[in-house]
C-alpha atoms as a PDB file:
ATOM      1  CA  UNK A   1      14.844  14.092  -2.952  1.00  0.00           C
ATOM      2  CA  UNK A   2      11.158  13.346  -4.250  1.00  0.00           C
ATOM      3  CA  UNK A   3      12.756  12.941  -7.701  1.00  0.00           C
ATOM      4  CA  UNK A   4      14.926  10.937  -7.201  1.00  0.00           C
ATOM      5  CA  UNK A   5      12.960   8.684  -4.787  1.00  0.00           C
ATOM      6  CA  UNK A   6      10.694   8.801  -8.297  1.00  0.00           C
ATOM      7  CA  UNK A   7      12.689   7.906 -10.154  1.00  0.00           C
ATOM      8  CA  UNK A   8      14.391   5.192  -8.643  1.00  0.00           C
ATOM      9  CA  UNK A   9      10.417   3.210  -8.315  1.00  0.00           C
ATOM     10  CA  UNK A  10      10.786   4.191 -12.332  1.00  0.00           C
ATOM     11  CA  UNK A  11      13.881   1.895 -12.517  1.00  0.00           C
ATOM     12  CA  UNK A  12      13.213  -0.481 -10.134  1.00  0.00           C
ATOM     13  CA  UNK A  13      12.579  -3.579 -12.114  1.00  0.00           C
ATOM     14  CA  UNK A  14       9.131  -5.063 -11.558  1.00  0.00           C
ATOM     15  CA  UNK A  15       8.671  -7.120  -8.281  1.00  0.00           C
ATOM     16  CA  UNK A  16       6.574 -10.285  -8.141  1.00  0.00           C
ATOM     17  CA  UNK A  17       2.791 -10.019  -6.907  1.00  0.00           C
ATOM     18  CA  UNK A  18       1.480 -10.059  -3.455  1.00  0.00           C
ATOM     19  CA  UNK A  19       1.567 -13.982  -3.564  1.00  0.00           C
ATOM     20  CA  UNK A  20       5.371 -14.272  -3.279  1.00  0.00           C
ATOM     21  CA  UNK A  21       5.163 -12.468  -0.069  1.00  0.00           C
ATOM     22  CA  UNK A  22       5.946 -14.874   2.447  1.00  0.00           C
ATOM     23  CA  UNK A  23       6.653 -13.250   6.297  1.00  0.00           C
ATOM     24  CA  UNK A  24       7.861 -15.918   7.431  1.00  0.00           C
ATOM     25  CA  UNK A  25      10.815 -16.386   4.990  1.00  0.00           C
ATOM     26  CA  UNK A  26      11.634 -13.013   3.808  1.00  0.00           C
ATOM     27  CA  UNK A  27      11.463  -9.735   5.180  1.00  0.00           C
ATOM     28  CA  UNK A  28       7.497  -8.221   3.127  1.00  0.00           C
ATOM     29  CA  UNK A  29       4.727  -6.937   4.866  1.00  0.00           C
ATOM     30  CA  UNK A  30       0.854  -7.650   2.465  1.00  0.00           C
ATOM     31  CA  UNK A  31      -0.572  -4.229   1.698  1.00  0.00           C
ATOM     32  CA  UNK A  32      -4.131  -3.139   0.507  1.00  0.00           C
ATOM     33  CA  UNK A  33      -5.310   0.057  -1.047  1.00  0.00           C
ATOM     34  CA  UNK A  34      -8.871   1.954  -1.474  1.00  0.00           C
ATOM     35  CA  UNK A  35      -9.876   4.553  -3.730  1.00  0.00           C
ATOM     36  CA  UNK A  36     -12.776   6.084  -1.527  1.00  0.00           C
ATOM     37  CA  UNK A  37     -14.326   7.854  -4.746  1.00  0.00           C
ATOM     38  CA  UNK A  38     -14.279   5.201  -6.646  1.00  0.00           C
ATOM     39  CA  UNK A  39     -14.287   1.405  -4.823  1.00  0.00           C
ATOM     40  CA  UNK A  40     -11.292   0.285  -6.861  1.00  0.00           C
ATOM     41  CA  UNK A  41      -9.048  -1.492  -4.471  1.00  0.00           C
ATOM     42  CA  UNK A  42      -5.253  -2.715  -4.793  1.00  0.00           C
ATOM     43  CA  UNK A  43      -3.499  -5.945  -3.564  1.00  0.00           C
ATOM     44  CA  UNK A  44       0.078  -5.972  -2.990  1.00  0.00           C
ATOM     45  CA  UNK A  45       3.201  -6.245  -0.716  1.00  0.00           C
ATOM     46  CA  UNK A  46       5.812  -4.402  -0.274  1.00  0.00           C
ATOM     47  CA  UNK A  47       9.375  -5.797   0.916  1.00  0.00           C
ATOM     48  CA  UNK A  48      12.451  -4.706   2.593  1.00  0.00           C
ATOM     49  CA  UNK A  49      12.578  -3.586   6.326  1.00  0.00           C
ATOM     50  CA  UNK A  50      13.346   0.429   6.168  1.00  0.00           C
ATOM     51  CA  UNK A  51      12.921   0.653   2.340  1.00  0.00           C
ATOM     52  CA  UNK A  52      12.506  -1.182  -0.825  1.00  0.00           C
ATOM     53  CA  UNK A  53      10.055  -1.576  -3.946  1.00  0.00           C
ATOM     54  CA  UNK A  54       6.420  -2.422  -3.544  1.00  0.00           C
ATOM     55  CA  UNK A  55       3.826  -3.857  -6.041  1.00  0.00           C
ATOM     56  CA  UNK A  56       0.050  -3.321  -5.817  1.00  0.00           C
ATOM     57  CA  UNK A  57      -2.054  -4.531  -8.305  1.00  0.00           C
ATOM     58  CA  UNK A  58      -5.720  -2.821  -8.700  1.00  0.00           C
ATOM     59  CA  UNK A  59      -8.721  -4.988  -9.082  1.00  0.00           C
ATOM     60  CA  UNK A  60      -9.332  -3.485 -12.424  1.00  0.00           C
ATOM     61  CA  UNK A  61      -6.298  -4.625 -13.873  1.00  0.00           C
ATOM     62  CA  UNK A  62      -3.437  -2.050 -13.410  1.00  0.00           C
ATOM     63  CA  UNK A  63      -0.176  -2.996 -11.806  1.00  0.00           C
ATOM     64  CA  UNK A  64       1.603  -0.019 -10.071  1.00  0.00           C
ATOM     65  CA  UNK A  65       4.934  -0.069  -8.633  1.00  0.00           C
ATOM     66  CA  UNK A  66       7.537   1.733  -6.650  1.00  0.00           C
ATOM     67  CA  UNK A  67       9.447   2.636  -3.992  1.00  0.00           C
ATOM     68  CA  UNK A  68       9.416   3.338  -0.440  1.00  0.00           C
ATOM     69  CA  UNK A  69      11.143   4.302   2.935  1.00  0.00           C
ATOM     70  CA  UNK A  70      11.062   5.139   6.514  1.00  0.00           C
ATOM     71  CA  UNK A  71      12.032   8.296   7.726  1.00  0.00           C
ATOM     72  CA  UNK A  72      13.749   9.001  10.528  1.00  0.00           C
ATOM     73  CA  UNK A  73      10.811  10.224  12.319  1.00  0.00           C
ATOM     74  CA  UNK A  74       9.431   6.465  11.611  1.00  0.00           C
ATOM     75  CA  UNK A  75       6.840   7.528   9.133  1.00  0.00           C
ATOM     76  CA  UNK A  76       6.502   5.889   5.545  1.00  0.00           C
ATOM     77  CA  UNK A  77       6.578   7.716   2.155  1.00  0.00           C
ATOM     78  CA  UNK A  78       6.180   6.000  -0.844  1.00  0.00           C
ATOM     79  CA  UNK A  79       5.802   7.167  -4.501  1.00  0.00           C
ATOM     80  CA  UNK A  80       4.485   4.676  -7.400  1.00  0.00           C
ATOM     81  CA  UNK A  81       3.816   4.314 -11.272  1.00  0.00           C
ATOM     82  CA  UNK A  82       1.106   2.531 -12.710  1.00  0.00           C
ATOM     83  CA  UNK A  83       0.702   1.117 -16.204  1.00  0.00           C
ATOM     84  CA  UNK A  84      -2.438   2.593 -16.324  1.00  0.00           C
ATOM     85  CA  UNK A  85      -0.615   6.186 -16.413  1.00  0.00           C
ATOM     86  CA  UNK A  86      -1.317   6.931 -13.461  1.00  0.00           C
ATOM     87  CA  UNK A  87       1.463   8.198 -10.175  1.00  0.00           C
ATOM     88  CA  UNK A  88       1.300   9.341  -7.043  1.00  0.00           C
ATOM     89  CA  UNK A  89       2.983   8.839  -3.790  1.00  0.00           C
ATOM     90  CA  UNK A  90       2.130   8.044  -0.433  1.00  0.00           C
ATOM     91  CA  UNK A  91       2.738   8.653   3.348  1.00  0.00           C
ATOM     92  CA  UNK A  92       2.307   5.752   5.900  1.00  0.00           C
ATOM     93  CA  UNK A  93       1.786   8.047   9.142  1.00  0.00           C
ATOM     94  CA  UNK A  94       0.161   5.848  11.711  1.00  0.00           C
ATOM     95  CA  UNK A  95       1.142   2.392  12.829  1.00  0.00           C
ATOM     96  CA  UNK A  96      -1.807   0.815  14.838  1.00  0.00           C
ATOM     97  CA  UNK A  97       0.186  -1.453  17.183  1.00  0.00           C
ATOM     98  CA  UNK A  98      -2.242  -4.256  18.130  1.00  0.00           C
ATOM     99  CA  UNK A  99      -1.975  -5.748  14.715  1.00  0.00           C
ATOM    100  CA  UNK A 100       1.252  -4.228  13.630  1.00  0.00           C
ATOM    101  CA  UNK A 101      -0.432  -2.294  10.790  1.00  0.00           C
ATOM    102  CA  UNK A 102       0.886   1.051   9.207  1.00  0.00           C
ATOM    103  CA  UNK A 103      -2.234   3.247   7.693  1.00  0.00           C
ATOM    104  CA  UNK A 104      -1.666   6.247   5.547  1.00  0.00           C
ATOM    105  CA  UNK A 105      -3.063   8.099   3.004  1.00  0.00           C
ATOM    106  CA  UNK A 106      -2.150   8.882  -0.650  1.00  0.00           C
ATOM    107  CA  UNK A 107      -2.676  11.154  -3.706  1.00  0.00           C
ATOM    108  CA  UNK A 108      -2.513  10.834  -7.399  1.00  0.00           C
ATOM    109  CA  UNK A 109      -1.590  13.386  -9.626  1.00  0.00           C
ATOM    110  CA  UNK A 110      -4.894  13.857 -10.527  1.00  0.00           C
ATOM    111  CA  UNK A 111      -6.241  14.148  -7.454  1.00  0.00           C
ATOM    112  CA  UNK A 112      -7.699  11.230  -6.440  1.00  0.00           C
ATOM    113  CA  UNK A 113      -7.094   9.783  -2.799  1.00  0.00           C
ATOM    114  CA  UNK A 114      -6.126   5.968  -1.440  1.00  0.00           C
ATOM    115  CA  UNK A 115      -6.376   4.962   1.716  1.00  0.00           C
ATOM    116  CA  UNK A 116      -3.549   2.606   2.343  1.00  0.00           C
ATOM    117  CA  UNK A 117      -2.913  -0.409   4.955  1.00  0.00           C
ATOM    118  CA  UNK A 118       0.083  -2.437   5.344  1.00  0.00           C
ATOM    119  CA  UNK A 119       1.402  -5.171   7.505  1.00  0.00           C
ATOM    120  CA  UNK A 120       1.087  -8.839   8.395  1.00  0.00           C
ATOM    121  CA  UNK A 121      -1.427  -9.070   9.579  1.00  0.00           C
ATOM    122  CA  UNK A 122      -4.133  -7.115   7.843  1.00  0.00           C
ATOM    123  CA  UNK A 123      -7.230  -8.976   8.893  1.00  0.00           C
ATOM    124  CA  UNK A 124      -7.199  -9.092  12.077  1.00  0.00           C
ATOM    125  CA  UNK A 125      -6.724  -5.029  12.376  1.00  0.00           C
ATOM    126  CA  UNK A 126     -10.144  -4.843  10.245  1.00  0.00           C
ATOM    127  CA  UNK A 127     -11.786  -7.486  12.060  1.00  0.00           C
ATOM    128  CA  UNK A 128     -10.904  -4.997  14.870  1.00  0.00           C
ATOM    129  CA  UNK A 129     -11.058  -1.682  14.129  1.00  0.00           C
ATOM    130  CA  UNK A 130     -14.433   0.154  14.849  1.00  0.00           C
ATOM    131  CA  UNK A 131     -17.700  -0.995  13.053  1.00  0.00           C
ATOM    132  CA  UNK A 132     -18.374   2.685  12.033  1.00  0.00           C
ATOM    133  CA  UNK A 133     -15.047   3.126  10.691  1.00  0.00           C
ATOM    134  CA  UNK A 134     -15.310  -0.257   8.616  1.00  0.00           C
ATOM    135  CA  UNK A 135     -18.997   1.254   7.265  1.00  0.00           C
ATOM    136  CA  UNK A 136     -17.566   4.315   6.240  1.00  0.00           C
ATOM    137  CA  UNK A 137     -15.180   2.585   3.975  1.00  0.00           C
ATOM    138  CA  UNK A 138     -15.830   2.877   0.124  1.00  0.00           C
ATOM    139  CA  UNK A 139     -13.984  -0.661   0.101  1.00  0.00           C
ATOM    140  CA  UNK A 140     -14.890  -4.098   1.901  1.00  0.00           C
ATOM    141  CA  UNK A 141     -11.838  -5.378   3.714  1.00  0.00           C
ATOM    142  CA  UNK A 142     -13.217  -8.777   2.798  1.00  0.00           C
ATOM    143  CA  UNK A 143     -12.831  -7.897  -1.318  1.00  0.00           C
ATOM    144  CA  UNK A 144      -9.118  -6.551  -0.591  1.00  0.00           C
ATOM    145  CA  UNK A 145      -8.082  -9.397   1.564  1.00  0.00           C
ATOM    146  CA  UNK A 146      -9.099 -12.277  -0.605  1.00  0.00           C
ATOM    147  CA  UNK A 147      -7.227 -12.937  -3.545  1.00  0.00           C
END
């Protein structure tokens, strides 16, 4: 199944940037990304309600997209390409309910980690969550949320 999910976000044609996400008028939730080694920090959205491409594009230039889907336990996997070279998937595996935001995890190839948030409405969950969490974080929501 992993392969295939892969390699249907290999064929999915490229999506449109974060900015064409519009809630209100089709079904996208924004999503954010932070490479806690590193700083680097994606912008994107992903659409569809129980699956669908994403895009996320990295503050240092590379776009990655992909594909993702709910399972039936609720939780979200995801895997991705960048143009960079780099892959890696994805798994959404908490949904913070206040502010309607799903928070996961995910790996490279290589071994590097993301932290990943998604939903619509991303800044009020980090104006929320708690201080020491937020200071922990290699990434300032602020950066990520501001295009």
């Amino acid at each position: 199944m992993r392969a295939l999910v892969l390699a249907s976000a290999l064929a999915c044609p490229v999506i449109a940037s974060a900015d064409t996400c519009d809630p209100k008028r089709m079904n996208c939730s924004p999503l954010v990304a932070c490479v806690e080694e590193t700083g680097e920090f994606f912008r994107g959205a992903s659409f569809g309600q129980d699956a669908g491409p994403f895009r996320a594009d990295s503050v240092t230039g590379a776009v990655c997209t992909g594909t993702w889907r709910r399972t039936l336990l609720g939780i979200g996997i995801a895997e991705f390409r960048c143009d960079d070279g780099r892959m890696g998937s994805s798994v959404f595996n908490w949904f913070e309910p206040e502010s309607g935001t799903a928070v996961g995890y995910g790996t490279f190839v290589d071994g590097g980690v993301a932290r990943f948030w998604a939903g619509n409405n991303l800044e009020r969950y980090f104006r929320e969550i708690d201080p020491e969490e937020r200071q922990r974080m290699a990434c300032n929501p602020i950066d990520m949320l501001l295009s």
